[in-house]
Protein backbone atom coordinates (compact mmCIF):
# COMPACT_ATOMS: atom_id res chain seq x y z
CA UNK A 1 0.70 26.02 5.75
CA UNK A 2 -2.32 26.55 3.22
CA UNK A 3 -4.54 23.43 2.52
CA UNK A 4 -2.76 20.91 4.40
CA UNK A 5 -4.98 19.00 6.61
CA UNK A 6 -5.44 20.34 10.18
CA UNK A 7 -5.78 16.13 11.38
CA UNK A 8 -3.26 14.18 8.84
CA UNK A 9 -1.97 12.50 12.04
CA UNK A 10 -5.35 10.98 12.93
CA UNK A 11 -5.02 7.06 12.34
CA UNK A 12 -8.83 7.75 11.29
CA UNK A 13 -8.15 10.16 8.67
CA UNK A 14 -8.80 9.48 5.17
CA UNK A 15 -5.60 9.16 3.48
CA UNK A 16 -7.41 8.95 0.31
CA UNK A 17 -8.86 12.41 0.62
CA UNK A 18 -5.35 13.96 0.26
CA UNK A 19 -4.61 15.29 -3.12
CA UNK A 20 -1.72 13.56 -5.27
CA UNK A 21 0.16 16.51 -4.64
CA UNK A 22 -0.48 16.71 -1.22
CA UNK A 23 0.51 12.87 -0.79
CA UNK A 24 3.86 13.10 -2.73
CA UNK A 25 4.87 16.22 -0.45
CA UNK A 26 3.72 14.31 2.98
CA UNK A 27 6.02 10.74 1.56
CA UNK A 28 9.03 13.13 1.26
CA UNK A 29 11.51 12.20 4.06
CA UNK A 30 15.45 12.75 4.60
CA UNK A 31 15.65 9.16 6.32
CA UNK A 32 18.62 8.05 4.52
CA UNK A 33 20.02 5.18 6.43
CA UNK A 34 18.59 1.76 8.22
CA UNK A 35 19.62 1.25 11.92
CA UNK A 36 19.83 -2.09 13.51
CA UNK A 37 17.23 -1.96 16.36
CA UNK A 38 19.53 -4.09 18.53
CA UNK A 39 22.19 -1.36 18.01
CA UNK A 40 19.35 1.28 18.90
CA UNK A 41 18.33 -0.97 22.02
CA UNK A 42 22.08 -1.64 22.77
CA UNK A 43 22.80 2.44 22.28
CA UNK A 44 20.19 3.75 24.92
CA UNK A 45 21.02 1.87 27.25
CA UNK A 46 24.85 2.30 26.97
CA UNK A 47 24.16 6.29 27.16
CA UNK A 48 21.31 6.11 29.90
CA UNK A 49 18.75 7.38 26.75
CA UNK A 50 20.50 9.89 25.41
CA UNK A 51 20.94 8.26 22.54
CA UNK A 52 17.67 7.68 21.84
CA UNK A 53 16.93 11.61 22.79
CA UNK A 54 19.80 12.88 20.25
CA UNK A 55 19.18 9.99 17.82
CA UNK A 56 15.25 10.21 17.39
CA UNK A 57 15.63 13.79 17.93
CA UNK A 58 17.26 13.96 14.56
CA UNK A 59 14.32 12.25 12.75
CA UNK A 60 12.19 15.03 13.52
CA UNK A 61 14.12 16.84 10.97
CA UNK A 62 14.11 14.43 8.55
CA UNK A 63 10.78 14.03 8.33
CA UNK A 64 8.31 16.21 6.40
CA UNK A 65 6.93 19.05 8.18
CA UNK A 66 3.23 18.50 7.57
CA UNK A 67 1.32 20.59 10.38
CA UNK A 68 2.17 23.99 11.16
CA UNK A 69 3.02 22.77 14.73
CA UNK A 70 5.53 20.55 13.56
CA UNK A 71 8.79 21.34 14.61
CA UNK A 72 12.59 20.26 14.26
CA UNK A 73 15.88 18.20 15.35
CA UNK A 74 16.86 21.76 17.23
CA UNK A 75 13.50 22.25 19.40
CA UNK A 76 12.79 18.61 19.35
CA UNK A 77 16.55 18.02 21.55
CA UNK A 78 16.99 21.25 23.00
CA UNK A 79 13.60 22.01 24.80
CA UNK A 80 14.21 18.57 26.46
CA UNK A 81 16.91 19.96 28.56
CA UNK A 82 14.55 22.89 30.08
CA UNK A 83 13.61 22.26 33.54
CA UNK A 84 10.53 21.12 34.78
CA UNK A 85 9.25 21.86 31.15
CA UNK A 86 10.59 19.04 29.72
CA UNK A 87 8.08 17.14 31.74
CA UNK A 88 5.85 18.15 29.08
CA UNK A 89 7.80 17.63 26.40
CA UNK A 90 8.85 14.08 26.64
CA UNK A 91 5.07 13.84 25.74
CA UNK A 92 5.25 16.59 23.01
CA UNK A 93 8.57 15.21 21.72
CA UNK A 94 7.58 11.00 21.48
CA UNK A 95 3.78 11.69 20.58
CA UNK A 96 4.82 13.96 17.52
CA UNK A 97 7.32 11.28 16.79
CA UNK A 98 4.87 8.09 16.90
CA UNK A 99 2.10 10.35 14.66
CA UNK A 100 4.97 11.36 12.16
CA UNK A 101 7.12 7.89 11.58
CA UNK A 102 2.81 6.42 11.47
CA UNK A 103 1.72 8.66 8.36
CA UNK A 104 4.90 7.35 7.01
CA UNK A 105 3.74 3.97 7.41
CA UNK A 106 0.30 4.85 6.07
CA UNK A 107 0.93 6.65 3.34
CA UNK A 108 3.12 3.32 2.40
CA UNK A 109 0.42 1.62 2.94
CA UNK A 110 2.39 -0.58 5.99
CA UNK A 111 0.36 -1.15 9.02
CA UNK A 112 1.82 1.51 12.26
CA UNK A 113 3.70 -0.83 14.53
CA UNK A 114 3.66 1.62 17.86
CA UNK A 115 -0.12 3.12 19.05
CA UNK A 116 -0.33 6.33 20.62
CA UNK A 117 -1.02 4.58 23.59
CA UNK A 118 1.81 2.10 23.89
CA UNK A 119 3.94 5.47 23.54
CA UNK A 120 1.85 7.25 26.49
CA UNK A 121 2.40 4.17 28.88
CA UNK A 122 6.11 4.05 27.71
CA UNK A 123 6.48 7.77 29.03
CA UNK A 124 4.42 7.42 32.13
CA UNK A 125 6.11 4.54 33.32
CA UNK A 126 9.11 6.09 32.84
CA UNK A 127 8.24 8.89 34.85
CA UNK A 128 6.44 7.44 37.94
CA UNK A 129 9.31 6.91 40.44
CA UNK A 130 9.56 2.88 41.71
CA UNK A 131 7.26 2.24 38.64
CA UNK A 132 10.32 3.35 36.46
CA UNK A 133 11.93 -0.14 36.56
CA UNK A 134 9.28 -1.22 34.55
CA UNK A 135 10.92 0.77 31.58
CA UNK A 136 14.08 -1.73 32.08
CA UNK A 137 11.59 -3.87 30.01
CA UNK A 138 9.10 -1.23 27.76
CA UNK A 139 11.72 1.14 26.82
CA UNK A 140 13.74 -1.72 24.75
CA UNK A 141 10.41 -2.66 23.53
CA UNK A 142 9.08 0.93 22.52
CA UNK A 143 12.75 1.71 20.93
CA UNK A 144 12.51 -1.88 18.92
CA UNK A 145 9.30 -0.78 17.32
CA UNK A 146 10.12 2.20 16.78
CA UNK A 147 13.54 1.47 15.01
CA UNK A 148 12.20 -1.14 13.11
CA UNK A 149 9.46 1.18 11.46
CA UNK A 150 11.74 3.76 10.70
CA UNK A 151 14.08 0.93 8.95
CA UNK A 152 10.86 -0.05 6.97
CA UNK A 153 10.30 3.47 5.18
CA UNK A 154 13.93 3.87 4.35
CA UNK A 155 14.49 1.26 1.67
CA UNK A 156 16.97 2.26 -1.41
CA UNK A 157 16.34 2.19 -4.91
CA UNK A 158 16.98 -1.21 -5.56
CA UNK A 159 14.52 -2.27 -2.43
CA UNK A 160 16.94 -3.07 0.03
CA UNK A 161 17.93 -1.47 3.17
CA UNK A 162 21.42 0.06 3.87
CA UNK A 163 22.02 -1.23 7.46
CA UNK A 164 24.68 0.32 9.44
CA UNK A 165 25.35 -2.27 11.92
CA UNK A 166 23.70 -5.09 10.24
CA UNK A 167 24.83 -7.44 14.06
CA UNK A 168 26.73 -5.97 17.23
């Protein structure tokens, strides 16, 4: 998509060298709604992940398409059921994610809460059979952050959050 920055994603970039117009398109998102993060915690577990798959799935389509590469709720979910390819897209799918939800941040001026790297050791871990039990413990941790940063660029008119399930 003409003049849009091939590296917007890079935590390096220089936000500053976007254009106003440029910057108002890239803060444009569809996240409507605050999620309690215990909820989100509570929720992947309950469903084994899939909430979390179907759930932050969804956010890819409510956020602003801002590389060409970018894609949507429908690839985001569906090409995670392929076999043996979704091996690479667990990585595809949470590292768009993380760069997405952090320009969000950034362009708020809010600090990222989740690194590119806490994300990568999230997935491995989760992948590596016996080390997998170590997700038991980074998976509620990765989800939390991740929640609670999507919560933060979601605040109504008025400044205030609409929380769903405010305590389970």
């Amino acid at each position: 998509m003409g003049g849009k920055p091939a590296n917007v994603y890079d935590p390096l970039f220089d936000l500053g060298s976007l254009s106003d117009g440029q910057r108002t398109e890239f803060s444009q998102h569809r996240l409507t709604t605050a999620f309690s993060v215990d909820g989100a915690i509570l929720l992947h577990f309950a469903t084994m992940g899939l909430f979390s798959l179907i759930y932050f799935g969804l956010m890819h389509s409510k956020l602003p398409m801002v590389k060409h590469d970018d894609f949507g709720a429908r690839r985001a979910i569906g090409f995670s059921f392929i076999p043996f390819f979704n091996l690479y897209w667990v990585f595809k799918f949470w590292l768009r994610l993380v760069a997405r939800v952090n320009l969000q941040m950034r362009l708020r001026g809010l600090r990222p809460a989740v690194s590119k790297r806490f994300m990568l050791a999230t997935v491995i871990v989760s992948l590596i059979p016996g080390a997998n039990l170590a997700s038991l413990v980074v998976h509620p941790i990765f989800i939390g952050r991740m929640q609670s940063m999507c919560n933060r660029i979601v605040p109504e008119a008025s400044g205030q959050y609409k929380i769903m399930f405010e305590r389970l």
